[in-house]
N, C-alpha and C. Protein backbone atom coordinates (compact mmCIF):
# COMPACT_ATOMS: atom_id res chain seq x y z
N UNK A 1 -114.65 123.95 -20.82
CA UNK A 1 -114.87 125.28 -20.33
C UNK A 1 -114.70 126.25 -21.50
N UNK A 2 -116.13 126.69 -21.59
CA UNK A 2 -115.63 127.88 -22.73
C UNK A 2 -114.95 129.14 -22.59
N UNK A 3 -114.28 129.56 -23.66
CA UNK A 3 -113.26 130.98 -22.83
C UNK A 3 -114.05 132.30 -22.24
N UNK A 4 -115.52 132.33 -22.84
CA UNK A 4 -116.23 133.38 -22.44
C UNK A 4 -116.64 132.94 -20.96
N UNK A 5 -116.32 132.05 -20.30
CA UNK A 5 -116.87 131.70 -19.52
C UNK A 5 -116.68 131.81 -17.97
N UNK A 6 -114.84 132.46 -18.25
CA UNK A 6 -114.21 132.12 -17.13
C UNK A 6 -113.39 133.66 -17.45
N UNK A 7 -112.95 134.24 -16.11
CA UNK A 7 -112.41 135.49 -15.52
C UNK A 7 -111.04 135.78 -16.32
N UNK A 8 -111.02 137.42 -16.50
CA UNK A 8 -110.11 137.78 -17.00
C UNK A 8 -108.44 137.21 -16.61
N UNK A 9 -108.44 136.51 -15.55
CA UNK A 9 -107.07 136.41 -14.78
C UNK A 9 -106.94 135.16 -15.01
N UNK A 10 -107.73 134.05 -14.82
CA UNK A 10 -107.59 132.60 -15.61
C UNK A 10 -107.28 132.39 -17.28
N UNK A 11 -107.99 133.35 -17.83
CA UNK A 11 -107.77 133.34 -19.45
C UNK A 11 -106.16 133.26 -19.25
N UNK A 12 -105.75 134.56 -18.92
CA UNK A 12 -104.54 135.18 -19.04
C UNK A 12 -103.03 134.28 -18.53
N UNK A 13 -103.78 133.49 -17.40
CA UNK A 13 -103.15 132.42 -16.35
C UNK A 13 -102.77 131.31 -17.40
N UNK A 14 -103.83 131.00 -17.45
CA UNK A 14 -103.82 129.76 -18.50
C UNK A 14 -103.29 129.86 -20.05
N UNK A 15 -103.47 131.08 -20.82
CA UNK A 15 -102.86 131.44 -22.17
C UNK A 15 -101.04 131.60 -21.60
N UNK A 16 -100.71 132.00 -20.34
CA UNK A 16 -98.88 132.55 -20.02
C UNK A 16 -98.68 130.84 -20.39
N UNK A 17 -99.55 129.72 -19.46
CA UNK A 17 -98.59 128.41 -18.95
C UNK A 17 -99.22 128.22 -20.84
N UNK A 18 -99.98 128.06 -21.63
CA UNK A 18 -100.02 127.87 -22.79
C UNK A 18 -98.66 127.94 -23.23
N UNK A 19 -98.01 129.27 -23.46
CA UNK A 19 -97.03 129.77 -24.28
C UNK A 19 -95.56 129.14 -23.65
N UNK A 20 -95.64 129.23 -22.03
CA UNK A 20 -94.66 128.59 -21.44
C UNK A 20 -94.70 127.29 -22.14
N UNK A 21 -95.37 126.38 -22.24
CA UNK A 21 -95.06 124.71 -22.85
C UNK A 21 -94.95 124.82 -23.61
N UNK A 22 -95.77 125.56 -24.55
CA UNK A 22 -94.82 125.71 -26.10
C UNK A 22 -93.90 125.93 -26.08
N UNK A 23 -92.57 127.02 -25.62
CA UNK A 23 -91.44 127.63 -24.80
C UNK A 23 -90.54 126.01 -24.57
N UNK A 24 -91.27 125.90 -24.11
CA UNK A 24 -90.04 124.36 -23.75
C UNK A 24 -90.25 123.19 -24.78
N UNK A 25 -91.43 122.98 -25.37
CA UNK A 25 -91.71 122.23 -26.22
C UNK A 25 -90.86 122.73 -27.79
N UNK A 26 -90.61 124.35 -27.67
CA UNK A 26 -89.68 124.59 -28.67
C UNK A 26 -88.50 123.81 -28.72
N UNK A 27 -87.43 124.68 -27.60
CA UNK A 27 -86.31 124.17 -27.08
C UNK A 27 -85.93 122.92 -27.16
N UNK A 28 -86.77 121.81 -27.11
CA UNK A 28 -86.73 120.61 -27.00
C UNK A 28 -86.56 119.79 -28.14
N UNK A 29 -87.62 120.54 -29.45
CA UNK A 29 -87.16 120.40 -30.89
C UNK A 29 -86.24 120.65 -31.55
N UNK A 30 -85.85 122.16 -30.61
CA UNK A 30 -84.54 122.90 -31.57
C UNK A 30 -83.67 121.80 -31.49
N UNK A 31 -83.20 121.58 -29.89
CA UNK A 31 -82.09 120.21 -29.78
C UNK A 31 -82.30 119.08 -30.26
N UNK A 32 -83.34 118.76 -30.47
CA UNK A 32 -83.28 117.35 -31.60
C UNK A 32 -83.21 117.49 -32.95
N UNK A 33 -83.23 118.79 -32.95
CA UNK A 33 -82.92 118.86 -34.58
C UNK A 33 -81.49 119.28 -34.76
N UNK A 34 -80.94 119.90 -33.64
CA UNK A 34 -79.39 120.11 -33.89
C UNK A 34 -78.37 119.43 -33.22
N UNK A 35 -78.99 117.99 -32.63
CA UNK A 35 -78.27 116.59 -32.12
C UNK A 35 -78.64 115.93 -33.74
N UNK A 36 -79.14 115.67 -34.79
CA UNK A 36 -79.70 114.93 -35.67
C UNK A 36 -78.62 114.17 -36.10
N UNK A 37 -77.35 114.78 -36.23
CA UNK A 37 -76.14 113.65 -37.01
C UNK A 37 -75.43 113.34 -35.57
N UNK A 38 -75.47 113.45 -34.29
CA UNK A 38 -74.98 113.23 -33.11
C UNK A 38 -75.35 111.86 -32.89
N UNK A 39 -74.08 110.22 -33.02
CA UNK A 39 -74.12 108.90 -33.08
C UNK A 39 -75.12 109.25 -31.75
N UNK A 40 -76.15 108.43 -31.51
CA UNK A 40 -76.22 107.58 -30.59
C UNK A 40 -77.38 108.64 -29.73
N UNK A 41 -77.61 109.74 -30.21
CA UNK A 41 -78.63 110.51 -29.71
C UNK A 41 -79.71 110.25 -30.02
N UNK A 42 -80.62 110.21 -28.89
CA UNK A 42 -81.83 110.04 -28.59
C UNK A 42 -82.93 111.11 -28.49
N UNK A 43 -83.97 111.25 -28.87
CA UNK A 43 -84.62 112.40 -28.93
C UNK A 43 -85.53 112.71 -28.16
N UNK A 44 -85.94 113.66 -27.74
CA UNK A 44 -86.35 113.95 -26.62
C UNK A 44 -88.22 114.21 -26.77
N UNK A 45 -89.14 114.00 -26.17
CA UNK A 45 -90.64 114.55 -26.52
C UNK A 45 -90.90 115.74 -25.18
N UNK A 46 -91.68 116.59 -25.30
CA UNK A 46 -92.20 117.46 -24.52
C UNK A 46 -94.06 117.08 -24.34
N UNK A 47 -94.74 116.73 -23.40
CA UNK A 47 -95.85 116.96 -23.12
C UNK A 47 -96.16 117.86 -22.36
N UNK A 48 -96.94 119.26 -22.57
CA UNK A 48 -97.39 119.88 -21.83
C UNK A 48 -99.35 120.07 -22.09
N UNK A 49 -99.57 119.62 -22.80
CA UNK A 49 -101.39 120.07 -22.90
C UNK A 49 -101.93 119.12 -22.37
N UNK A 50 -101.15 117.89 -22.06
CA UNK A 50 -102.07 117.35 -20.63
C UNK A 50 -102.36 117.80 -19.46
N UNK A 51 -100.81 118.49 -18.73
CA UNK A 51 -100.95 118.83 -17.68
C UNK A 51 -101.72 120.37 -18.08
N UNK A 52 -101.49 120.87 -18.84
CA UNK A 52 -102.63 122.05 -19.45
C UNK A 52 -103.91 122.05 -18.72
N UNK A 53 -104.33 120.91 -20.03
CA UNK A 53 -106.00 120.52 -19.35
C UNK A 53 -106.18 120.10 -18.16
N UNK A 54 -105.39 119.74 -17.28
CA UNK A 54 -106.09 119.12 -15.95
C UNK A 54 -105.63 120.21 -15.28
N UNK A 55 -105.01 121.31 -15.77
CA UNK A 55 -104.63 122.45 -14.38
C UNK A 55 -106.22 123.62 -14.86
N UNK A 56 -106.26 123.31 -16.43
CA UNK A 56 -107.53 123.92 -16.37
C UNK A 56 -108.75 123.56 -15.56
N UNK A 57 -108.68 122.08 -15.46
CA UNK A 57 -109.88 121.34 -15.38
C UNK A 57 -110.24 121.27 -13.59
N UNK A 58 -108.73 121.85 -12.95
CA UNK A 58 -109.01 121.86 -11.70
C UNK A 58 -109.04 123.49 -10.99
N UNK A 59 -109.40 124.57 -11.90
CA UNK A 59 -109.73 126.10 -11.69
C UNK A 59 -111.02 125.77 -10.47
N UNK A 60 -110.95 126.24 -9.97
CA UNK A 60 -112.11 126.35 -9.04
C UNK A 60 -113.71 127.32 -10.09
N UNK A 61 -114.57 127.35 -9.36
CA UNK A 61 -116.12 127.86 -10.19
C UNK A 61 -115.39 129.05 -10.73
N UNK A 62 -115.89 128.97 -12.18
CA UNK A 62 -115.43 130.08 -13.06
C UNK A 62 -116.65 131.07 -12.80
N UNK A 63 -117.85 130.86 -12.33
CA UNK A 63 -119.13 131.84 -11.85
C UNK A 63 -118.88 132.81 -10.78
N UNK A 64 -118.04 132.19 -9.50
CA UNK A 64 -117.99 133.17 -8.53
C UNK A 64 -116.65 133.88 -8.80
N UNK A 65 -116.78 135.05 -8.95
CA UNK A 65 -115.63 136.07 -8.83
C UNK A 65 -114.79 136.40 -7.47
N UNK A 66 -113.63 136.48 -7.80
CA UNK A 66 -112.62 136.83 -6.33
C UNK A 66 -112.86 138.41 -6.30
N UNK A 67 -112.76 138.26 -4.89
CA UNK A 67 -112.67 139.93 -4.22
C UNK A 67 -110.88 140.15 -4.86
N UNK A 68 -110.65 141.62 -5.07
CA UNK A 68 -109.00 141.84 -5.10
C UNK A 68 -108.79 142.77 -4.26
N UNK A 69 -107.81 142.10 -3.18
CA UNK A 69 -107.22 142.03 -1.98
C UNK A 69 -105.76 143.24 -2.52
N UNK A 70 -106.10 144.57 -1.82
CA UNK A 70 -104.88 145.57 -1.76
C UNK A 70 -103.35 145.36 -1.09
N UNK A 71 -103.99 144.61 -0.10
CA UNK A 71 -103.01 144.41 1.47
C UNK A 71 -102.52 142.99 1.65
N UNK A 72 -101.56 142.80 2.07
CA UNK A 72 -101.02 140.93 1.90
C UNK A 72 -101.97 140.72 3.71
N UNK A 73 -102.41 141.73 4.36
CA UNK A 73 -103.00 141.25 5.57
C UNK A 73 -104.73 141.08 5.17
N UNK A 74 -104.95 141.31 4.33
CA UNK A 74 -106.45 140.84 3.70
C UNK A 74 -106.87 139.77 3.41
N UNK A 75 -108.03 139.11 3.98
CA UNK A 75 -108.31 137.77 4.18
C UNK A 75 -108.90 137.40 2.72
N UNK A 76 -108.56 137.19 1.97
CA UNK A 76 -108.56 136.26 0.14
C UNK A 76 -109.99 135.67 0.28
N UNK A 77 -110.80 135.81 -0.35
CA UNK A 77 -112.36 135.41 -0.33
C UNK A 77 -112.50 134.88 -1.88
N UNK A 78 -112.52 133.64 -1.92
CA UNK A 78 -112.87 132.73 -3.19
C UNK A 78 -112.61 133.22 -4.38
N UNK A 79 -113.21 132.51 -5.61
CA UNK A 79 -113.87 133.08 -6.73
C UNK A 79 -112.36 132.39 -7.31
N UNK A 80 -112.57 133.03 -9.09
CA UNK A 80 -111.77 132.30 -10.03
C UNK A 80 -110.14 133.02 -9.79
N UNK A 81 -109.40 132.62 -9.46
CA UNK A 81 -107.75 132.84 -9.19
C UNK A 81 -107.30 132.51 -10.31
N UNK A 82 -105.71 133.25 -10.89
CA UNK A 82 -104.83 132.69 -11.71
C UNK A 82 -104.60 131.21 -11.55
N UNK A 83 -104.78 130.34 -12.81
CA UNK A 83 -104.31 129.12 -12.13
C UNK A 83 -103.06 128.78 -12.05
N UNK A 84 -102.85 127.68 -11.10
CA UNK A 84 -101.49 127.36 -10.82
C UNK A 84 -100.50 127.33 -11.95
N UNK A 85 -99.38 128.01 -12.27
CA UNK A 85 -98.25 127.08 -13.11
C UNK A 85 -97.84 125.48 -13.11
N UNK A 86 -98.06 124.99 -13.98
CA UNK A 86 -98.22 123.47 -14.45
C UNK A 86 -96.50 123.04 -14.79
N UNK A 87 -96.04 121.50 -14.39
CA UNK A 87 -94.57 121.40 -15.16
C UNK A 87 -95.14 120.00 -16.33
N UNK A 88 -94.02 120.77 -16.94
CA UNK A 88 -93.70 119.98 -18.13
C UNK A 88 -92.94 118.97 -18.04
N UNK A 89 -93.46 117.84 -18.97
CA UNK A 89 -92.68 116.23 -18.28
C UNK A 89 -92.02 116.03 -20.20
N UNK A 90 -90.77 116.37 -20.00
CA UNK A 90 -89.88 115.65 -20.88
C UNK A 90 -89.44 114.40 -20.88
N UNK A 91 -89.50 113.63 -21.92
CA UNK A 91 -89.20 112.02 -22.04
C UNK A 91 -88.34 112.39 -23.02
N UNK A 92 -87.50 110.66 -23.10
CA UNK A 92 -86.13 110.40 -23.92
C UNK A 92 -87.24 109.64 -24.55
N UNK A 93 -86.93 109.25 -26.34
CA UNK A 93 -87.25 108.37 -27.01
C UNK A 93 -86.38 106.97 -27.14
N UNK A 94 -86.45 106.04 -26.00
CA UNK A 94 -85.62 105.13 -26.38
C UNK A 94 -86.06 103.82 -26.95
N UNK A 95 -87.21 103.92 -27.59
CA UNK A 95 -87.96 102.87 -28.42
C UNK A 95 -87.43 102.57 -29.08
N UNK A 96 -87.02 102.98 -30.34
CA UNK A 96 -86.74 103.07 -31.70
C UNK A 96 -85.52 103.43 -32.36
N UNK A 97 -84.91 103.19 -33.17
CA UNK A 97 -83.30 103.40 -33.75
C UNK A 97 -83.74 103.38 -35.19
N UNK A 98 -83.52 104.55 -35.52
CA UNK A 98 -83.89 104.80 -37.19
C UNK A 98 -82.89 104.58 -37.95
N UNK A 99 -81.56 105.17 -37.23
CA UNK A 99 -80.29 105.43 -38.19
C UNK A 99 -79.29 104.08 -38.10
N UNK A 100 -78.07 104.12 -38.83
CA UNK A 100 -77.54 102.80 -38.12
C UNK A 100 -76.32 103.34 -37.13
N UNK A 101 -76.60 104.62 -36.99
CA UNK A 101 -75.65 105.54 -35.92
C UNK A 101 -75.97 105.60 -34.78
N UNK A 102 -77.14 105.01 -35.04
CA UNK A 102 -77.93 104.48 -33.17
C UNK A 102 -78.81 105.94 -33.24
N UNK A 103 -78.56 107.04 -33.59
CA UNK A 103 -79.64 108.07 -33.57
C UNK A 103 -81.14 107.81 -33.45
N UNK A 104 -81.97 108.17 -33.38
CA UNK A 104 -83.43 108.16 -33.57
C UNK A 104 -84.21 109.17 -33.89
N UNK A 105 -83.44 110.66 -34.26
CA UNK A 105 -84.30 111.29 -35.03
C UNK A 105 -84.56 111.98 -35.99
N UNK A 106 -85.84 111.91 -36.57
CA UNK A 106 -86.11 111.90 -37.61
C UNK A 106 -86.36 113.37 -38.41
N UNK A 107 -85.53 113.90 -38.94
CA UNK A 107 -84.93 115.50 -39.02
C UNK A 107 -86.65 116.22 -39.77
N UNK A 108 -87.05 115.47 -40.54
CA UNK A 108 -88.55 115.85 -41.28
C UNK A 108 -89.59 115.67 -40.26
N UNK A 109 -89.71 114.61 -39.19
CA UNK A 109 -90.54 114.97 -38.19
C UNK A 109 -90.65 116.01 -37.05
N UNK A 110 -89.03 116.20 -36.62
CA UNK A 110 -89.19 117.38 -35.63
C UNK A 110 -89.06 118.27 -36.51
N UNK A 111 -89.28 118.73 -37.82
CA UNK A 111 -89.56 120.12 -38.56
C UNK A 111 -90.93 120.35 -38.13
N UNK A 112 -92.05 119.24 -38.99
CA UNK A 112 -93.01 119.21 -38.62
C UNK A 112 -93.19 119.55 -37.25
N UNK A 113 -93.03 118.89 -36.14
CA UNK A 113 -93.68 119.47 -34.77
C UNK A 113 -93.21 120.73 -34.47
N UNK A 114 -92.05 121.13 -35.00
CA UNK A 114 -91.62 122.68 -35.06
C UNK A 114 -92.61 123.86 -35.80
N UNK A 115 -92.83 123.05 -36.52
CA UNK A 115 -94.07 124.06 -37.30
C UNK A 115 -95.43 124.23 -36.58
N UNK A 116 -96.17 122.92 -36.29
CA UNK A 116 -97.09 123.01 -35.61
C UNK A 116 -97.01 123.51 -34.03
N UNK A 117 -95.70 123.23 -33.47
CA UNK A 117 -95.75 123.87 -32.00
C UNK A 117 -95.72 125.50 -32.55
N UNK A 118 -95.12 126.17 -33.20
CA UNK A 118 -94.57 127.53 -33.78
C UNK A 118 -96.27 128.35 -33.75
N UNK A 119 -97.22 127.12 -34.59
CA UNK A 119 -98.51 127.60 -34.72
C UNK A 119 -99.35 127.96 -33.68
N UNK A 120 -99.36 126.88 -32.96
CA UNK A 120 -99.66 126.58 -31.61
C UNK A 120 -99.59 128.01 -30.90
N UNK A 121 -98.08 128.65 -30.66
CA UNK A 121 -97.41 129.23 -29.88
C UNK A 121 -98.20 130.80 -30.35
N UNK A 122 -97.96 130.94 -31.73
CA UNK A 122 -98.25 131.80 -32.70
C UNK A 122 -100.15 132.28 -31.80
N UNK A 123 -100.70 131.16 -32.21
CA UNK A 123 -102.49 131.52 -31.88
C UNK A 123 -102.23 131.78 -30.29
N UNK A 124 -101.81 131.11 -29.36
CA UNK A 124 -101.80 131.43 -27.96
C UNK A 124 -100.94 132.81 -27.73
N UNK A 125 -100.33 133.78 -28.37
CA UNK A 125 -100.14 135.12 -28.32
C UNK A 125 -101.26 135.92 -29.10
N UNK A 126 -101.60 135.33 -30.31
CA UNK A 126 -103.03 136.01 -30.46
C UNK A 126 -103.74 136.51 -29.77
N UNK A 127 -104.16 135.20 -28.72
CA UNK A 127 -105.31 135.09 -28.21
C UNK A 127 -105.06 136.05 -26.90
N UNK A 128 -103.93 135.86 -26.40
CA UNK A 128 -103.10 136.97 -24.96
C UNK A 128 -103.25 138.03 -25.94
N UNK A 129 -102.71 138.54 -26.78
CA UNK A 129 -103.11 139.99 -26.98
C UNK A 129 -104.47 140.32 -27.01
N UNK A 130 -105.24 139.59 -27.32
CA UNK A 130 -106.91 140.07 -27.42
C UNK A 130 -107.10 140.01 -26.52
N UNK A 131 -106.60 139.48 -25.16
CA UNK A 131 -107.27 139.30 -23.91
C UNK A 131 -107.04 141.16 -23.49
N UNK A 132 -105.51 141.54 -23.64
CA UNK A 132 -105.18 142.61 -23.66
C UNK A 132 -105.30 143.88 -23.76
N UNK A 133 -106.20 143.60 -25.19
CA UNK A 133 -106.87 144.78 -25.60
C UNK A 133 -108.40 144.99 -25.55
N UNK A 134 -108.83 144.08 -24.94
CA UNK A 134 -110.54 143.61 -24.18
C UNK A 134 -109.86 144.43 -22.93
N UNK A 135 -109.02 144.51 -22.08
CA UNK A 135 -109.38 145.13 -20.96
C UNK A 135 -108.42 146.67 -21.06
N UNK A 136 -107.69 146.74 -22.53
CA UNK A 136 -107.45 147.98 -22.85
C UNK A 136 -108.79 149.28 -23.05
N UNK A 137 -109.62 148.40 -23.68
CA UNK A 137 -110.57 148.99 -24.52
C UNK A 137 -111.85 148.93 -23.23
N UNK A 138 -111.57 148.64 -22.42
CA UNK A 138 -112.55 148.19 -21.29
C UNK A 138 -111.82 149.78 -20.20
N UNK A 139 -110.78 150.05 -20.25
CA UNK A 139 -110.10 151.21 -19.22
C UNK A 139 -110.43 152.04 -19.91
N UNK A 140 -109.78 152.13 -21.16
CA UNK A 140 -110.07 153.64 -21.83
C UNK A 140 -111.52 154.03 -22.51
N UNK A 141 -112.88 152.82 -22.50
CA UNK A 141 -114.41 153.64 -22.92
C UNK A 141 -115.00 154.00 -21.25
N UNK A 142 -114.50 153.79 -20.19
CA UNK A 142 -115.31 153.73 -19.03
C UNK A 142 -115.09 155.30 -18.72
N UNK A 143 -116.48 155.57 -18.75
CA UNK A 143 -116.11 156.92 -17.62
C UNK A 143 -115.49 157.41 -16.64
């Protein structure tokens, strides 16, 4: 689905749960990087851009637009909705034993995924502010 393709409220839907999994996918690094000399700790992974893509992948037609309903007694008539909030499935790493402290992680790898989630996190506020200022710049040229 391309982003031009689909309603201001899905972009926006889908860029919040973006930043949310990054959000926990942080958290999740920070503590494995500050368990790292902790005997016997195990490290933790965060997947969230699976359940990402399939909460994208199950948006209803990005073509038909929703009516917006003033009144909670107004009958909701189709079209593209915020999509659902998605959860994030944290796993333990108990494969592997790197250290002879029983630890397993590896202080140069969760830098790395710290950096690249950081990036990650970094472009998906980009991209929410431009959504932002597309419908800033959309209020303030309209007559």
């Amino acid at each position: 689905m391309v982003m031009g393709d689909i309603s201001f409220g899905q972009t926006v839907g889908m860029l919040k749960n973006a930043l949310d999994g990054a959000g926990s996918a942080h958290s999740v690094i920070a503590n494995n990087i500050a368990n790292v000399n902790t005997p016997n700790f195990r490290r933790s992974d965060v997947s969230f851009k699976e359940a990402l893509a399939a909460a994208e992948a199950s948006d209803p037609d990005p073509e038909q637009l929703a009516m917006v309903t003033t009144d909670e007694r107004h009958i909701p008539v189709g079209g593209a909705q915020e999509p659902e909030p998605f959860s994030v499935t944290t796993t333990v790493d108990t494969d592997q034993q790197m250290r002879i402290d029983g630890s397993n992680v590896d202080v140069d790898q969760e830098m790395a995924k710290l950096s690249l989630n950081s990036a990650y996190a970094q472009t998906m506020g980009q991209l929410l502010q431009n959504q932002y200022s597309r419908l800033r710049q959309a209020i303030e040229t309209t007559p």
